[in-house]
N, C-alpha and C. Protein backbone atom coordinates (compact mmCIF):
# COMPACT_ATOMS: atom_id res chain seq x y z
N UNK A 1 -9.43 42.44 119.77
CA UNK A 1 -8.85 43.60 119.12
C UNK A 1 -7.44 43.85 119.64
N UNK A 2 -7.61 43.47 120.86
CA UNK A 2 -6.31 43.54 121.26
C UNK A 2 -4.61 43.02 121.17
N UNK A 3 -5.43 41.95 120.82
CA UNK A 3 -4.56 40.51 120.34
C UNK A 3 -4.23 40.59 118.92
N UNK A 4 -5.22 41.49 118.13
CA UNK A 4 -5.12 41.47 116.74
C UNK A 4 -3.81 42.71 116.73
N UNK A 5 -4.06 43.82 117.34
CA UNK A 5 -3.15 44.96 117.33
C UNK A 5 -1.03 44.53 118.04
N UNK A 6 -1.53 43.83 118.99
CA UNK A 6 -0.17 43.23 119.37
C UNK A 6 0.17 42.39 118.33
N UNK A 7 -0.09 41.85 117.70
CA UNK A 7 0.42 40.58 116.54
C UNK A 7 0.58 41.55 115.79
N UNK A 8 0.11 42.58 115.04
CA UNK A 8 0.27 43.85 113.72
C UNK A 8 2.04 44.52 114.43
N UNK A 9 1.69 44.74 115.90
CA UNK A 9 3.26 45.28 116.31
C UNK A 9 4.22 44.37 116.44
N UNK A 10 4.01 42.77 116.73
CA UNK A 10 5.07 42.23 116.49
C UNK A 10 5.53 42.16 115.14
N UNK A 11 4.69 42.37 114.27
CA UNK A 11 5.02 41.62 112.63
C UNK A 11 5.88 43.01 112.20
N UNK A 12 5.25 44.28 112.75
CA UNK A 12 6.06 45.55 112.39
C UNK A 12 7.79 45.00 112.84
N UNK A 13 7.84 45.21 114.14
CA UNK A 13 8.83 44.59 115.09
C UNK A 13 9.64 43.96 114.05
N UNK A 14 9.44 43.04 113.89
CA UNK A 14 10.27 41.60 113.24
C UNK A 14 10.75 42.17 111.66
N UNK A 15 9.99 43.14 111.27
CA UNK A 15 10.33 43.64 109.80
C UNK A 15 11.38 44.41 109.67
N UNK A 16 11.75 45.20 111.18
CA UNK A 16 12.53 46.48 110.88
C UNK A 16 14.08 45.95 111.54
N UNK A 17 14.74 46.07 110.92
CA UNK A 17 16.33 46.15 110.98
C UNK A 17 16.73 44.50 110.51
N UNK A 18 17.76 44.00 110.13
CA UNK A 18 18.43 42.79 109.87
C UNK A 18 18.59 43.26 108.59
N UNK A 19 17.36 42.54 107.97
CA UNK A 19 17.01 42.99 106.46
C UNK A 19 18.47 41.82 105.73
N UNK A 20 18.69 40.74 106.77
CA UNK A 20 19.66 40.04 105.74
C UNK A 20 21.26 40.79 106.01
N UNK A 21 21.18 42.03 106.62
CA UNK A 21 22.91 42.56 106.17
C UNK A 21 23.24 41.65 107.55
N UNK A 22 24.83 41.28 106.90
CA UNK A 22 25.88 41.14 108.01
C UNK A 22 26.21 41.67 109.09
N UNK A 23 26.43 41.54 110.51
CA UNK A 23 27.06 42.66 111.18
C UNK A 23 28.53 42.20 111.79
N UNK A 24 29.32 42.64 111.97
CA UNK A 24 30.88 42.03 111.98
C UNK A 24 30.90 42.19 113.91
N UNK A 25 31.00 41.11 114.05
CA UNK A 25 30.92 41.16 115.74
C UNK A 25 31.99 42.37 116.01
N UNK A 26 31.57 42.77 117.60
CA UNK A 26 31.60 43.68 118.02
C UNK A 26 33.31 43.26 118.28
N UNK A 27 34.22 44.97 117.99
CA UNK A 27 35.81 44.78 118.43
C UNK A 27 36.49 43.90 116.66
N UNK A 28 35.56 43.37 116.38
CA UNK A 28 36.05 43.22 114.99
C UNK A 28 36.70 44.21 113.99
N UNK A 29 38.02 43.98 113.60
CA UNK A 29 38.17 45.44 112.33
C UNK A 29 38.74 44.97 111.29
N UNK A 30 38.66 43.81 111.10
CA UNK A 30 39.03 43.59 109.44
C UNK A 30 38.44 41.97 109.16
N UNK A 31 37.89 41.58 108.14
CA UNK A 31 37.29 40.43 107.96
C UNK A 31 38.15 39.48 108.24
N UNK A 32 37.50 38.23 108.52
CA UNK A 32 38.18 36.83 109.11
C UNK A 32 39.15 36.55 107.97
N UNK A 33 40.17 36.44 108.06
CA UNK A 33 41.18 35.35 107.01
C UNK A 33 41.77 36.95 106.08
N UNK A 34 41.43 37.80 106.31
CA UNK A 34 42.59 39.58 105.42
C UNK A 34 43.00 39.68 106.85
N UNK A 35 44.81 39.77 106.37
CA UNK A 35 45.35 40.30 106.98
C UNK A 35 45.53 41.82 106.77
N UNK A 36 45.72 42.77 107.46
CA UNK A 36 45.46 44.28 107.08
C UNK A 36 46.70 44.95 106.21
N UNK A 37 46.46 45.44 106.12
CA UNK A 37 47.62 46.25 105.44
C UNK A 37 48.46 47.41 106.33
N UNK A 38 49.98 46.76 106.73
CA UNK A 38 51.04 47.71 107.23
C UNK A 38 51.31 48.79 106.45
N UNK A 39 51.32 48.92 105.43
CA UNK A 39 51.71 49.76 104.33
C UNK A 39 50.70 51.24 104.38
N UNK A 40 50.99 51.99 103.48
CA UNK A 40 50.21 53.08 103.33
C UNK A 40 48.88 52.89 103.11
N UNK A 41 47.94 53.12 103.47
CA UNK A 41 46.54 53.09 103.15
C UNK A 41 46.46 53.63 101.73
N UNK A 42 45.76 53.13 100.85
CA UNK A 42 45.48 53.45 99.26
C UNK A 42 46.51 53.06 98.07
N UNK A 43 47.96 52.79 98.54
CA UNK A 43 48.64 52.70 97.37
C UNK A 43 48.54 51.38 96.91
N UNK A 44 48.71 51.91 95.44
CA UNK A 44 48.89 50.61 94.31
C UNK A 44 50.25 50.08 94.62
N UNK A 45 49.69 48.84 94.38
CA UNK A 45 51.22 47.88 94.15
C UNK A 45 50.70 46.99 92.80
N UNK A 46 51.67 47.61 91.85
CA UNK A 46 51.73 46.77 90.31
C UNK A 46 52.20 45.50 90.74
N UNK A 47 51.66 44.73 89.47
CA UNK A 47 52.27 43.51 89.26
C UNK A 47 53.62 43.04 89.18
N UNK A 48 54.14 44.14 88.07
CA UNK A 48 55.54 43.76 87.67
C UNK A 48 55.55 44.31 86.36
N UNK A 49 56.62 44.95 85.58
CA UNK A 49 56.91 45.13 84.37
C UNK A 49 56.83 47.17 84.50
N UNK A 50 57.03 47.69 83.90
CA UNK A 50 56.76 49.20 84.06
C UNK A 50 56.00 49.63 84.51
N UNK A 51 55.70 50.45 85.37
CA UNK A 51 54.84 50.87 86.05
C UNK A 51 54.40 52.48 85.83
N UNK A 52 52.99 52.74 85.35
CA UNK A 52 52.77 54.17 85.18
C UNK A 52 51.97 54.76 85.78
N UNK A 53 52.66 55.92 85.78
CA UNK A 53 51.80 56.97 86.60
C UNK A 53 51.20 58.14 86.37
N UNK A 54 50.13 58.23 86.42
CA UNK A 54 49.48 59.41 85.78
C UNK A 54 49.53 61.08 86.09
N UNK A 55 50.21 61.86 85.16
CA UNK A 55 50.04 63.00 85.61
C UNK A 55 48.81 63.70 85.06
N UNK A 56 47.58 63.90 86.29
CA UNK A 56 46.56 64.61 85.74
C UNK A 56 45.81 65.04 86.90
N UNK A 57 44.74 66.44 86.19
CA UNK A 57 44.07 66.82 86.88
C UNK A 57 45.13 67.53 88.63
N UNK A 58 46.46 68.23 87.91
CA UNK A 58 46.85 68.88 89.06
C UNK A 58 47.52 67.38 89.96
N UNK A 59 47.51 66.49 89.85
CA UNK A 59 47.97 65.69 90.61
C UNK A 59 48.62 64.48 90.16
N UNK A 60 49.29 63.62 90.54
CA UNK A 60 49.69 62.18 90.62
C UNK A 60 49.01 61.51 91.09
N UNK A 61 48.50 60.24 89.38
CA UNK A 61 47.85 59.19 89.90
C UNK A 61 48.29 57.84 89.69
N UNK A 62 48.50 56.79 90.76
CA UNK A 62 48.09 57.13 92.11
C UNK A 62 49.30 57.98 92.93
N UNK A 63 48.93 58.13 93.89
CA UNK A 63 49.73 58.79 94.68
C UNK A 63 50.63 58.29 95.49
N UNK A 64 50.19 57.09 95.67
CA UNK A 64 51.67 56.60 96.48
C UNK A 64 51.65 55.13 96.02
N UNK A 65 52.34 54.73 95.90
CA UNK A 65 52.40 52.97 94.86
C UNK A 65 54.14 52.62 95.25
N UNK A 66 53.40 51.30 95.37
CA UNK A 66 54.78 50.40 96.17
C UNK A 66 55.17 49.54 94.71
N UNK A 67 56.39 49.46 94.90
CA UNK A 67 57.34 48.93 93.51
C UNK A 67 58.27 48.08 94.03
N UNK A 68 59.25 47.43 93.34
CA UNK A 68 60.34 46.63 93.56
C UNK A 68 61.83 47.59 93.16
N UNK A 69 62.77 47.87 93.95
CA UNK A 69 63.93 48.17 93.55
C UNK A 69 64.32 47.74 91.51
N UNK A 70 64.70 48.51 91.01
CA UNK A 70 65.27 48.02 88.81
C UNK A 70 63.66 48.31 88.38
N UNK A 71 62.39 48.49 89.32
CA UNK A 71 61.58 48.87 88.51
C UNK A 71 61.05 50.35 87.59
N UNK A 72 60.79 50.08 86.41
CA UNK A 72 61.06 51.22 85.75
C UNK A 72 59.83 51.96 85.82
N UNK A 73 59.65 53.09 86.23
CA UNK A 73 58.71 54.09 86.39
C UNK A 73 58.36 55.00 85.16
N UNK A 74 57.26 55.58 85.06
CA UNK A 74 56.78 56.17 83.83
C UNK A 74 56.00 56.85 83.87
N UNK A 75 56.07 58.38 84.40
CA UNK A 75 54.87 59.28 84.52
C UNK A 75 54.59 60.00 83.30
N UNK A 76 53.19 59.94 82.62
CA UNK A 76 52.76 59.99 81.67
C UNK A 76 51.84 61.83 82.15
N UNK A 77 52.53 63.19 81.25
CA UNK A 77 51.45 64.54 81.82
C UNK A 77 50.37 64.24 81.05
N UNK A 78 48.98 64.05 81.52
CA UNK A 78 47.93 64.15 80.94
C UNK A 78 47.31 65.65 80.99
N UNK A 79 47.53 66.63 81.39
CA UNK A 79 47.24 67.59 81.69
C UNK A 79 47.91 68.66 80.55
N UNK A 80 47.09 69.84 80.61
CA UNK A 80 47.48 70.96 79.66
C UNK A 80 48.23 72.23 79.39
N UNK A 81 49.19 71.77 80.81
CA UNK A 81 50.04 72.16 81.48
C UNK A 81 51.02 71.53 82.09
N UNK A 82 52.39 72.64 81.75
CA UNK A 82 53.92 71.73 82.32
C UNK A 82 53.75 71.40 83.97
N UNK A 83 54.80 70.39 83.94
CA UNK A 83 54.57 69.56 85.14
C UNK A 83 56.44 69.03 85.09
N UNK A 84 56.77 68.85 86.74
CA UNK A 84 57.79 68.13 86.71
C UNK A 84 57.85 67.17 87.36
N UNK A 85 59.19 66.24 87.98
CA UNK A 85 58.83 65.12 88.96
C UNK A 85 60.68 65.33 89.69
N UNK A 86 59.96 66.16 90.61
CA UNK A 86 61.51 66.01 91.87
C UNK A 86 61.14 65.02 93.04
N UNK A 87 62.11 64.31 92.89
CA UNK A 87 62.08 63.15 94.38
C UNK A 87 63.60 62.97 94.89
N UNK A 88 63.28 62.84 96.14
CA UNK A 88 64.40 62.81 97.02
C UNK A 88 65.25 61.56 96.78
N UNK A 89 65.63 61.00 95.70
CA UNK A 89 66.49 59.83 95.51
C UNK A 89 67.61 60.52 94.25
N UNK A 90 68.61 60.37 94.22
CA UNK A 90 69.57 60.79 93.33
C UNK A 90 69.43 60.68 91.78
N UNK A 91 69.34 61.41 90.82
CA UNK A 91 69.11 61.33 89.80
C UNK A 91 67.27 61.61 89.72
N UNK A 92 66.42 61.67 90.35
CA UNK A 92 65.28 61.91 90.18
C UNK A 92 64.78 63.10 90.08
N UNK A 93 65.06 63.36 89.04
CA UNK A 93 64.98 65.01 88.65
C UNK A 93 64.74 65.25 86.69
N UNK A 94 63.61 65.21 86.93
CA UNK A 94 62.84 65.61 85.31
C UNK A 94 63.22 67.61 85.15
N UNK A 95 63.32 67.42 83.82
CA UNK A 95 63.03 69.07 83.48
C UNK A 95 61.55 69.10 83.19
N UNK A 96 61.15 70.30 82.67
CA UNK A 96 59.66 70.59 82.50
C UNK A 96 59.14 69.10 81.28
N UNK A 97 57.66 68.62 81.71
CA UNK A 97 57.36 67.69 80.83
C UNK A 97 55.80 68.41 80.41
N UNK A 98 55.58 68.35 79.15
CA UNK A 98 55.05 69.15 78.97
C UNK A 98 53.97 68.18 78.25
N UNK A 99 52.81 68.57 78.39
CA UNK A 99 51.57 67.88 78.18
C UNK A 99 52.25 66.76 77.10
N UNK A 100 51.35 65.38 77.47
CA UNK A 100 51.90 64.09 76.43
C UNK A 100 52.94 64.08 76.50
N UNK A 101 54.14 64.52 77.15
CA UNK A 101 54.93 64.28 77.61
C UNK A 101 55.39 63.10 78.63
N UNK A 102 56.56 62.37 78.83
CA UNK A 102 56.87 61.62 79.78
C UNK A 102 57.90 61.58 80.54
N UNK A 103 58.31 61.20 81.45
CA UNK A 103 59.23 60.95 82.27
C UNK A 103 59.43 59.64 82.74
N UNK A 104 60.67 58.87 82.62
CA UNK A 104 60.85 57.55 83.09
C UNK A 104 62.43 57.77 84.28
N UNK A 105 61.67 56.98 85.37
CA UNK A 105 62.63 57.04 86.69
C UNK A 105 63.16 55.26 87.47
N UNK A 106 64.09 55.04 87.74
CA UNK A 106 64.43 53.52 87.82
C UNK A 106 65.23 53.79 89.21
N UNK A 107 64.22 53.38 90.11
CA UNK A 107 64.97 53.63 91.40
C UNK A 107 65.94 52.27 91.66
N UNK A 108 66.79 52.42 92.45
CA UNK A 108 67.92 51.29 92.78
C UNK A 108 67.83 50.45 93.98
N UNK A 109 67.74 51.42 94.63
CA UNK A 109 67.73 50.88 96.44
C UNK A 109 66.21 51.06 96.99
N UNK A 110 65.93 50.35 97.94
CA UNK A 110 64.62 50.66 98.79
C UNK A 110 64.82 51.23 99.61
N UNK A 111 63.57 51.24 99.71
CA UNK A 111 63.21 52.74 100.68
C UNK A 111 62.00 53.22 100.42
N UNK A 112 62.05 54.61 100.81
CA UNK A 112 60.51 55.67 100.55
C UNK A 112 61.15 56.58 100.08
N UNK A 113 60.73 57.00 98.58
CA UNK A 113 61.40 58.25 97.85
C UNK A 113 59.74 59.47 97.91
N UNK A 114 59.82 60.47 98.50
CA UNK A 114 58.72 61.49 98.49
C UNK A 114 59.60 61.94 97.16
N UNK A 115 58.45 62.14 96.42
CA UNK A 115 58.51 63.40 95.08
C UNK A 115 57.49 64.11 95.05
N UNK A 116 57.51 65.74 94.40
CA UNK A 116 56.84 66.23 94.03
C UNK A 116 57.21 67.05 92.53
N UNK A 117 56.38 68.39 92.26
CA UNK A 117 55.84 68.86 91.39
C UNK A 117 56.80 70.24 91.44
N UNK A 118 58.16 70.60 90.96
CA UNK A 118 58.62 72.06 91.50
C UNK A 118 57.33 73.42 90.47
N UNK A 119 56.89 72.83 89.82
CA UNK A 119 56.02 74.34 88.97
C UNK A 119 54.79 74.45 90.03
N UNK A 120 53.88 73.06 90.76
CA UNK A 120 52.72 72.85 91.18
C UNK A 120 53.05 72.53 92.79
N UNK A 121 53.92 73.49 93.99
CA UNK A 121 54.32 71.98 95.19
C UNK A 121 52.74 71.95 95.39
N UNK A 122 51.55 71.91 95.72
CA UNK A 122 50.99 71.37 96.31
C UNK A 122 50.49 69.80 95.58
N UNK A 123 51.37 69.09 94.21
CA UNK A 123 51.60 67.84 93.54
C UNK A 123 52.34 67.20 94.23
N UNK A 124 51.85 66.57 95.14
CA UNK A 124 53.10 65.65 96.11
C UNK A 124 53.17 64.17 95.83
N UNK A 125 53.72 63.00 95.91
CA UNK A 125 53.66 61.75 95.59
C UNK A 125 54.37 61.12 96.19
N UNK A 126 54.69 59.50 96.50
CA UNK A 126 55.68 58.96 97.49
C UNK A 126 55.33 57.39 96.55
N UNK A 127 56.86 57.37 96.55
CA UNK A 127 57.10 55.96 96.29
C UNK A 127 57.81 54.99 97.54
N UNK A 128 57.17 53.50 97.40
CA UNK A 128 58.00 52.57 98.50
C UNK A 128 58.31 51.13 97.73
N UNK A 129 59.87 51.61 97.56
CA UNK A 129 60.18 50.75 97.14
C UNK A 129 60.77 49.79 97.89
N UNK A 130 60.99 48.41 97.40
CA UNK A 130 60.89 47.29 98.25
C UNK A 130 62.14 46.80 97.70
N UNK A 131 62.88 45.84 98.04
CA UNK A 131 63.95 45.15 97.88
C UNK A 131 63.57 44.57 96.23
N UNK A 132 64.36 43.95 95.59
CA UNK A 132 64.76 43.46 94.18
C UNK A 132 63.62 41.90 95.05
């Protein structure tokens, strides 16, 4: 009986945890062969060709997206309410855009341009633009 009950707890034993998942050795923080990302955590980086950005739901989506210097920008208000787009680069300054409305912005130089929302500030956004 005894022998029968120790073999029932090893078989319990052996059932509980693995279950097949991976575990990433210990001190590990990003999978073998990805290099991590220096950049902002979350932003889009388009392919190439115009790049849009969504105004909705109170905010800019996405919120921070890396571009190339001559690339042409395009924030599209999805929302039911006016919205603007001030950013700290010269000429980046929309008047009110008003639902289905758009705004197109063509930054020159790189850098990091922060913009926001003057009707909404808590609409904040940041562009990083990269060399041509």
């Amino acid at each position: 009986m005894r022998r029968a009950l120790a073999a029932g707890l090893v078989l319990v034993a052996a059932g509980c945890g693995g279950g097949g998942e991976k575990v990433a050795p210990r001190g590990a923080t990003e999978p073998q062969g990805v290099e991590p990302d220096k950049g902002s955590p979350g932003a889009a980086e388009p392919s190439g060709g115009k790049i849009d950005i969504a105004v909705h739901g109170y905010a800019f989506q996405p919120t921070v997206m890396r571009l190339r210097a001559s690339q042409i920008i395009v924030w599209t208000n999805e929302d039911k309410v006016d919205h603007t787009v001030v950013g700290d680069a010269p000429g980046m300054h929309s008047l009110l855009i008003p639902p289905h409305g758009r705004y197109e912005f063509t930054p020159v130089r790189a850098g990091r341009i922060a913009y926001r929302c003057t009707v909404h500030p808590s609409m904040r956004g940041e562009l990083i633009v990269r060399p041509r």
